[in-house]
C-alpha atoms as a PDB file:
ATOM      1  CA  UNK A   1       0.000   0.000   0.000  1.00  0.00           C
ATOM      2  CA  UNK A   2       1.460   3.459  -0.935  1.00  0.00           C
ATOM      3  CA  UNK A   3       1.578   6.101   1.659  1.00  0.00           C
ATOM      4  CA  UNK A   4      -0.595   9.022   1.588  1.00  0.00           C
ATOM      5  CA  UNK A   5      -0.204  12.844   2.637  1.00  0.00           C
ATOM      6  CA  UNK A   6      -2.976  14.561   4.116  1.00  0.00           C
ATOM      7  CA  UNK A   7      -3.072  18.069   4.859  1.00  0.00           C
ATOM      8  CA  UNK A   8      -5.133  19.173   7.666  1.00  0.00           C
ATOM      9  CA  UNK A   9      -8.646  20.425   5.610  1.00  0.00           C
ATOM     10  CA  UNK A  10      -8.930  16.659   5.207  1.00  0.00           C
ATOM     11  CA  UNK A  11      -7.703  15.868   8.708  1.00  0.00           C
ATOM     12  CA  UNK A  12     -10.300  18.067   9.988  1.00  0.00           C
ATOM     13  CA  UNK A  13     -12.919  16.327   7.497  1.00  0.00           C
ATOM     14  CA  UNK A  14     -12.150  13.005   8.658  1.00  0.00           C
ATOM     15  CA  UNK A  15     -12.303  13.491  12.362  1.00  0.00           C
ATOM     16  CA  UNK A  16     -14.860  16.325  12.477  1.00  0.00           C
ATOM     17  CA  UNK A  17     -12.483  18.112  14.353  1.00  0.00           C
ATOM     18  CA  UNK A  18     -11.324  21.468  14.007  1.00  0.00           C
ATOM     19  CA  UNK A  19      -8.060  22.276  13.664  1.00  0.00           C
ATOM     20  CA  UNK A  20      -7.586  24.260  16.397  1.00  0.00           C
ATOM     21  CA  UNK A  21      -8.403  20.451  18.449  1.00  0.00           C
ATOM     22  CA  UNK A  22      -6.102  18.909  15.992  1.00  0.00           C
ATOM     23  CA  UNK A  23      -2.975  21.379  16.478  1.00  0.00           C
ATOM     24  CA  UNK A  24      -3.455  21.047  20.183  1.00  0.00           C
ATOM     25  CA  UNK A  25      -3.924  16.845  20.671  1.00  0.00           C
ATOM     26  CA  UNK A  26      -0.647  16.844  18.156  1.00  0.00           C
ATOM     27  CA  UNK A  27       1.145  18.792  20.841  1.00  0.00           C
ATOM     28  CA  UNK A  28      -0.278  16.770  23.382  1.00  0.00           C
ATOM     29  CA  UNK A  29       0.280  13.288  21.838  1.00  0.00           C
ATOM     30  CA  UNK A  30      -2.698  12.339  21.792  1.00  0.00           C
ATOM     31  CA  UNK A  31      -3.311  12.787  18.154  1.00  0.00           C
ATOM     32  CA  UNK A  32      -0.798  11.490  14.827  1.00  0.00           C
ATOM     33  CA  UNK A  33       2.605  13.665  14.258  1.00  0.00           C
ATOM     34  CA  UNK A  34       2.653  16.320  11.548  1.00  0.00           C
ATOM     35  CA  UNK A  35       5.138  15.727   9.075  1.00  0.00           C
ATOM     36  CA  UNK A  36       7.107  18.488   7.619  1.00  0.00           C
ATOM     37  CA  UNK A  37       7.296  17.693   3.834  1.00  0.00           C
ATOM     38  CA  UNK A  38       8.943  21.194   2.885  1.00  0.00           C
ATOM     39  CA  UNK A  39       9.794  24.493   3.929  1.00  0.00           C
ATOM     40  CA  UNK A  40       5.957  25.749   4.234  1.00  0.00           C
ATOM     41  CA  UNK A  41       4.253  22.313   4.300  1.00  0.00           C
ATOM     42  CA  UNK A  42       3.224  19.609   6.498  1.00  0.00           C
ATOM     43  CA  UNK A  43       0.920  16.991   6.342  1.00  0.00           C
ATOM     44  CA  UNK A  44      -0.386  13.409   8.187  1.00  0.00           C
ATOM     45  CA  UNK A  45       0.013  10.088   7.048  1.00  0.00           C
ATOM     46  CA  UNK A  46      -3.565   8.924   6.061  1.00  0.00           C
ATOM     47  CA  UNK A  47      -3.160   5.873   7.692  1.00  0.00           C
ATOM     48  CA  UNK A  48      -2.118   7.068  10.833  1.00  0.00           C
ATOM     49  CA  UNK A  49      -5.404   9.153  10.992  1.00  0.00           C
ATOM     50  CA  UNK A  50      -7.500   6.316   9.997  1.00  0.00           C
ATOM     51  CA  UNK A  51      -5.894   4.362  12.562  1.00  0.00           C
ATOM     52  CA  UNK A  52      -6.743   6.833  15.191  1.00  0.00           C
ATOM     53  CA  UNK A  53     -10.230   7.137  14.150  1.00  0.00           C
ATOM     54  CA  UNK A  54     -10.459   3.583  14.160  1.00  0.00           C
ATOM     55  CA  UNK A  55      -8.935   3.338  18.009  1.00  0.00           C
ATOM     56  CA  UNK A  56     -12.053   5.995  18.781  1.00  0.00           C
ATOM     57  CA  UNK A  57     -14.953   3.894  16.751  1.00  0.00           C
ATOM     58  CA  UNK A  58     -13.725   0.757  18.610  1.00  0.00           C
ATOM     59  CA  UNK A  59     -14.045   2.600  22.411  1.00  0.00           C
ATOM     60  CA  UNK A  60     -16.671   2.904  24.340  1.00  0.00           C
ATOM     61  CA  UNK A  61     -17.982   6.330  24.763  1.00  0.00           C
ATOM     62  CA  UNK A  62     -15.943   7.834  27.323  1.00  0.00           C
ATOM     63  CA  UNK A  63     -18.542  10.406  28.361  1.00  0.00           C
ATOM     64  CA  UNK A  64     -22.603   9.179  29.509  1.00  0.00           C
ATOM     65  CA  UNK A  65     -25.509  10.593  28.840  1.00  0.00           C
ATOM     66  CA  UNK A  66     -26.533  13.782  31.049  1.00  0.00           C
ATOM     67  CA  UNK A  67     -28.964  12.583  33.841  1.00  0.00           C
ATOM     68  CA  UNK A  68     -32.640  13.694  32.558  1.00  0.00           C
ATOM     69  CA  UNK A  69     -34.142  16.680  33.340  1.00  0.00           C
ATOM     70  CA  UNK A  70     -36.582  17.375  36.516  1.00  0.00           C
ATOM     71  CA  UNK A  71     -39.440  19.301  36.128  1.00  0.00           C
ATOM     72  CA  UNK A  72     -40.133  22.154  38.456  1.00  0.00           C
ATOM     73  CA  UNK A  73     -42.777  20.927  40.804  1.00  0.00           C
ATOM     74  CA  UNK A  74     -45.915  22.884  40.857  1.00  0.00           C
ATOM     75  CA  UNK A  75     -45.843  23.432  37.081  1.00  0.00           C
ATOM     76  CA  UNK A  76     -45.424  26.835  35.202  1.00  0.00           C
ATOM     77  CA  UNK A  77     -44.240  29.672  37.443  1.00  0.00           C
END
């Protein structure tokens, strides 16, 4: 399989995360490394981003649904 570049418009389209979110998990680790591929470029390796979307689709949700909401007792104020 030949390795693919993606810049971060399709990053962002992938994950549905903004790039702002991207940038930061990047710097965190959490997220694949940018590659610098020139002077003014840098991309992701495809795969690497699949994979990580992958890891997500395969975990179970890390954050429950909000309790339901009460109603006020005695009904409208």
């Amino acid at each position: 399989m030949q390795t693919r570049f993606i810049r971060i418009p399709e990053a962002s389209a992938k994950t549905g995360l903004p790039r702002s979110t991207i940038y930061r998990k990047t710097a965190e680790g959490s997220f694949p490394r940018i590659r610098k591929l020139g002077e003014r470029t840098s991309a992701f390796v495809e795969a690497e981003v699949d994979a990580w979307i992958a890891a997500r689709a395969d975990s179970p949700d890390r954050c429950a649904a909000p309790p339901p909401r009460r109603s006020k007792a005695g009904g409208a104020p």
